[in-house]
Protein backbone atom coordinates (compact mmCIF):
# COMPACT_ATOMS: atom_id res chain seq x y z
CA UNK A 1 108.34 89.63 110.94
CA UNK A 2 105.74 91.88 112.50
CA UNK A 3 104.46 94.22 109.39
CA UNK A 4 103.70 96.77 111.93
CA UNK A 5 107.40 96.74 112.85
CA UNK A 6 108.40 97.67 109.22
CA UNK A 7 105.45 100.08 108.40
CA UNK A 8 107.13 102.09 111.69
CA UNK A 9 110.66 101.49 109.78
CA UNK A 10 108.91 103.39 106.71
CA UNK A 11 107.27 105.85 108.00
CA UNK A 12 110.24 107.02 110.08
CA UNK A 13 112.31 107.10 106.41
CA UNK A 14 109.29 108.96 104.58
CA UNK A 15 109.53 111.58 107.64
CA UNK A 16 113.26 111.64 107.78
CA UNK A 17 113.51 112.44 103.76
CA UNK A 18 109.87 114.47 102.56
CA UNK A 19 110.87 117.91 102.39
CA UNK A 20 114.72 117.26 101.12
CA UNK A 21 112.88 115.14 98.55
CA UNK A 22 111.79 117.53 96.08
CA UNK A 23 111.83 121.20 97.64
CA UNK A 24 115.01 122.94 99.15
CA UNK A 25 114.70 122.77 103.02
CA UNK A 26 112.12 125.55 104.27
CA UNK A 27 112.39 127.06 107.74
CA UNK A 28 109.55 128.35 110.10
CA UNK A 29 110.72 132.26 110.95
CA UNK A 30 111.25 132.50 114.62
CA UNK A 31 109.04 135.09 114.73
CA UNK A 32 105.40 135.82 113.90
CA UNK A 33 104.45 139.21 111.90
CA UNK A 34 101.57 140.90 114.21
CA UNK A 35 99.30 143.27 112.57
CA UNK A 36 98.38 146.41 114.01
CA UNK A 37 96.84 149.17 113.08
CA UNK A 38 97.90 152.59 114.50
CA UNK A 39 95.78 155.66 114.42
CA UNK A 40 97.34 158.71 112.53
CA UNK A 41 98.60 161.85 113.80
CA UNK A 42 97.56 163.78 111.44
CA UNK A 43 94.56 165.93 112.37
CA UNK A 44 91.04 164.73 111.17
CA UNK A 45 87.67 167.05 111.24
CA UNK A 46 84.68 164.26 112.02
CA UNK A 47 83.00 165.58 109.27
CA UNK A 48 86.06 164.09 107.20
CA UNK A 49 86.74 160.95 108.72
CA UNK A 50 84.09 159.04 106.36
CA UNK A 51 84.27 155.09 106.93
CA UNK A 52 85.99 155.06 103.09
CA UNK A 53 89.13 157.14 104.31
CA UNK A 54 89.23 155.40 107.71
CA UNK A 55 89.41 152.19 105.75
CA UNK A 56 92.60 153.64 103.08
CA UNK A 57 94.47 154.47 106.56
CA UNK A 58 94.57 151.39 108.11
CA UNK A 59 95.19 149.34 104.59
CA UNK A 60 98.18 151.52 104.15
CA UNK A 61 99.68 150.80 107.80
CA UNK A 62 99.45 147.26 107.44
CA UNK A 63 102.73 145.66 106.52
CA UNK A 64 103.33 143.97 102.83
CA UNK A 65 104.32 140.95 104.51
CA UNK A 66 101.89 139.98 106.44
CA UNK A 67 101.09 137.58 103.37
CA UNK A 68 103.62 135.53 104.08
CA UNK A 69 102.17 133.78 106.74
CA UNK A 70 102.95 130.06 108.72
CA UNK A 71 100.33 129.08 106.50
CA UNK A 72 102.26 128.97 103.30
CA UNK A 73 105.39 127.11 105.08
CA UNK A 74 102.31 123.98 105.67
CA UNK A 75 101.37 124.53 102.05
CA UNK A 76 104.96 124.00 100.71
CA UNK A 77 106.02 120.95 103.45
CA UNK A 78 102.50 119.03 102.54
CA UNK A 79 103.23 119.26 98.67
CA UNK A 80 106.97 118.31 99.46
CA UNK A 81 105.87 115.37 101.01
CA UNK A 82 103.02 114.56 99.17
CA UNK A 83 105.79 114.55 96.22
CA UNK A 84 108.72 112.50 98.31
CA UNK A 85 106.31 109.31 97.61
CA UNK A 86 105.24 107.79 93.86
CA UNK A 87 103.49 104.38 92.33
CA UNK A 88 105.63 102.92 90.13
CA UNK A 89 103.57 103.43 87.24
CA UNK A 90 101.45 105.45 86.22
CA UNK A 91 98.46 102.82 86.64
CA UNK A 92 98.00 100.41 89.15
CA UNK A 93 96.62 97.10 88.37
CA UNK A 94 97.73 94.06 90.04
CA UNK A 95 97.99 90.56 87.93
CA UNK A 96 99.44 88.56 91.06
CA UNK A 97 100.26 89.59 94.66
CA UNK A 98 103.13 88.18 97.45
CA UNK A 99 102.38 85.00 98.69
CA UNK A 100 101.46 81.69 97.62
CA UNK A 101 100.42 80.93 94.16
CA UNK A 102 100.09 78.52 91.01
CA UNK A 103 103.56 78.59 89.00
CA UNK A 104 102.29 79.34 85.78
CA UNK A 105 105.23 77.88 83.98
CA UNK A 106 105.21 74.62 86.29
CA UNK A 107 101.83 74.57 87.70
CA UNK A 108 102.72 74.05 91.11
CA UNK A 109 102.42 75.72 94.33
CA UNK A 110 105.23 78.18 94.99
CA UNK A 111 106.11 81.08 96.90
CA UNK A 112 105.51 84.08 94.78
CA UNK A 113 108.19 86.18 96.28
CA UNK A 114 106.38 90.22 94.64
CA UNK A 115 103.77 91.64 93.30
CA UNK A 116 102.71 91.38 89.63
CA UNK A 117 101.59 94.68 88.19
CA UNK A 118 99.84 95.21 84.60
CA UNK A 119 101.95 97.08 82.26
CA UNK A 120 102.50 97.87 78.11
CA UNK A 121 105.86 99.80 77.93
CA UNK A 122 105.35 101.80 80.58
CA UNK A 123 107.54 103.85 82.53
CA UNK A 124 108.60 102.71 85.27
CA UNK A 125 109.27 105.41 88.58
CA UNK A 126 111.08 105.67 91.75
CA UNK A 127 108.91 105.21 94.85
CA UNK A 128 110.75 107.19 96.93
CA UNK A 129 114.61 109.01 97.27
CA UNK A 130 116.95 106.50 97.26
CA UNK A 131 120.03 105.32 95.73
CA UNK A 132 120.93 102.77 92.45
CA UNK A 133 122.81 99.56 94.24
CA UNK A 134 122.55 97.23 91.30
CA UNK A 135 121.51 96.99 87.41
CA UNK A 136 121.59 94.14 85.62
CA UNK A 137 120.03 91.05 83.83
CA UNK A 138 119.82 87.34 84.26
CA UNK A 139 117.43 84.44 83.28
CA UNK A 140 114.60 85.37 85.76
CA UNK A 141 114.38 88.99 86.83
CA UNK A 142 115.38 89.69 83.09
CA UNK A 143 116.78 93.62 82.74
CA UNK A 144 116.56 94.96 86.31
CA UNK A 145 117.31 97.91 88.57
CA UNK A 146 117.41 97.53 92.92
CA UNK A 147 116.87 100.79 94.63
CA UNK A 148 118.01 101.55 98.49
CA UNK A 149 116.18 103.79 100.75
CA UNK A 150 117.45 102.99 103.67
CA UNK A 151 116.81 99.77 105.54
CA UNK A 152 114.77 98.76 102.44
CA UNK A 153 115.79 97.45 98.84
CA UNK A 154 112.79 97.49 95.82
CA UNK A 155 113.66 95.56 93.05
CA UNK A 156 112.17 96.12 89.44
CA UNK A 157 112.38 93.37 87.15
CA UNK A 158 111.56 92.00 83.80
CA UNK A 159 112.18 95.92 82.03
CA UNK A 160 112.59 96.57 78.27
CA UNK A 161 114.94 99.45 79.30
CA UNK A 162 116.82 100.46 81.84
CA UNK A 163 117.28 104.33 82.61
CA UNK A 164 119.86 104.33 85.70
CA UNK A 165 122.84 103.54 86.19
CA UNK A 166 124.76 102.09 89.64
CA UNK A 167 125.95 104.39 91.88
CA UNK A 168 122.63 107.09 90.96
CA UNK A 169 121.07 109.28 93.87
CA UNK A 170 116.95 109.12 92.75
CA UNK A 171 114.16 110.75 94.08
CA UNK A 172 110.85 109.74 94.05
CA UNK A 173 109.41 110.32 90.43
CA UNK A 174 112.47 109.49 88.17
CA UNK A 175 112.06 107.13 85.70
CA UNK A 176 114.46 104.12 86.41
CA UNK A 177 113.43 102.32 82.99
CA UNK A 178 110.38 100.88 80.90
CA UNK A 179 108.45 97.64 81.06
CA UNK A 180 108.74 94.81 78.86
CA UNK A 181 108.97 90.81 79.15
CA UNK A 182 112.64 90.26 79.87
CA UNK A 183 113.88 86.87 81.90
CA UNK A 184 111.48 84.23 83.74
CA UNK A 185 108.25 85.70 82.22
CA UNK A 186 104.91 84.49 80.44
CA UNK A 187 103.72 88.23 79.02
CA UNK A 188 104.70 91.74 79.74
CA UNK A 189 104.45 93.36 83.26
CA UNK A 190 106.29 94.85 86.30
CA UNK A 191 107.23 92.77 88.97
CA UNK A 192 108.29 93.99 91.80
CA UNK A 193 110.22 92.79 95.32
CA UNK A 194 110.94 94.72 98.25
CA UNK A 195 113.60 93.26 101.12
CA UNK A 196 113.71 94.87 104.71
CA UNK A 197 117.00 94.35 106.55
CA UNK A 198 117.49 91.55 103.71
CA UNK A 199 114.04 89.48 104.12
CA UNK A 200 111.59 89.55 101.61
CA UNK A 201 108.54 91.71 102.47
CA UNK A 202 104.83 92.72 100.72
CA UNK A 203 105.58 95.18 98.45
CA UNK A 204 102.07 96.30 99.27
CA UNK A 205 102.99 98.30 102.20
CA UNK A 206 104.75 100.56 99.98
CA UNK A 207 101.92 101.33 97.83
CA UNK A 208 99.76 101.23 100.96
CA UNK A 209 102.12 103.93 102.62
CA UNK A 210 101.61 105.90 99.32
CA UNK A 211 98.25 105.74 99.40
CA UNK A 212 97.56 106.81 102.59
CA UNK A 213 100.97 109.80 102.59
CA UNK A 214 99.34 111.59 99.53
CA UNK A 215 95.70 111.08 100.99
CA UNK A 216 96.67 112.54 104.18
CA UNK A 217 98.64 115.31 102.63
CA UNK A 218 95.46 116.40 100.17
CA UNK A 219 93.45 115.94 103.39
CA UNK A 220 95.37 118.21 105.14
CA UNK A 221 95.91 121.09 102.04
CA UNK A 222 92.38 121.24 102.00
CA UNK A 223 92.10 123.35 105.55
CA UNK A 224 94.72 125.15 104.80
């Protein structure tokens, strides 16, 4: 499966859900305020017309709103979406990444199917809006919650606590539950799988699409 494919897949959900995210929709006005300033009709000797009262005339004919520019509408969309993505926690240290690796309980090679993040009963967040499908616990995941956003499923897995229920809208941000060492595990951490269209994927291009959304974002309130 082509990772540029499903990066594309992401990117069109981030860009389909930023703004309704975390802010309430915001629309451009249709139309631009113009600033003018229009001489007075009010009869002026030369000897009056001093820079300082030239300078109180045209303040005063300039509309209040002006302020309210296209500028601020940017400001607000960037922060929404800088907001519609989040890590997981609030630290990110990785123990084991997706792929190949020694079992530690067999001592094998197997197919390490996540990513292994260091954690101590940490909370555990939503990495983008989405939906609960399932909560539950069994001899390997331990306590776990799956999220939906879209096309893509995130499972987190070996949790102490679990702070969703089925059914739950999330956004990116809420706290789905707390770390611990629940199920198929030799210590405390997070661990972490992410399915597109059902097949298993690097859940590394989700933190990589978080990196670079709120780099881009801060990149761009900067010129604002």
């Amino acid at each position: 499966m082509s990772n540029t494919r499903i990066v594309i897949a992401l990117l069109l959900l981030l860009s389909g859900n930023h703004v309704k995210a975390q802010f309430n929709t915001v629309s451009c006005p249709g139309t631009r305020y113009k600033v003018t300033v229009e001489n007075s009709t009010r009869t002026t000797n030369k000897a009056e017309a001093t820079p300082e009262s030239i300078t109180s005339e045209n303040e005063k004919s300039v509309p209040d709103k002006v302020s309210l520019s296209s500028t601020d509408t940017k400001k607000k969309e960037q922060v929404a979406r800088y907001l519609s993505v989040c890590y997981p926690l609030s630290h990110i240290k990785i123990n084991s990444p997706y792929g190949y690796r020694k079992d530690p309980f067999t001592g094998k090679r197997k197919f390490h199917n996540g990513i292994d993040l260091h954690a101590r009963s940490s909370k555990v967040f939503a990495m983008m809006q989405g939906r609960v499908i399932a909560v539950g616990q069994d001899k390997v995941s331990g306590k776990y919650v799956t999220l939906r956003h879209g096309n893509f499923t995130v499972s987190y897995c070996h949790l102490s606590q679990i702070s969703v229920s089925q059914g739950q809208d999330v956004l990116s941000g809420d706290v789905v539950g707390i770390t611990g060492n629940t199920g198929r595990s030799t210590g405390e951490h997070l661990h972490i799988t992410c399915k597109f269209n059902g097949n298993s994927i690097d859940p590394m291009l989700f933190l990589k699409l978080i990196e670079d959304t709120q780099q881009s974002c801060v990149a761009a309130l900067t010129v604002l």
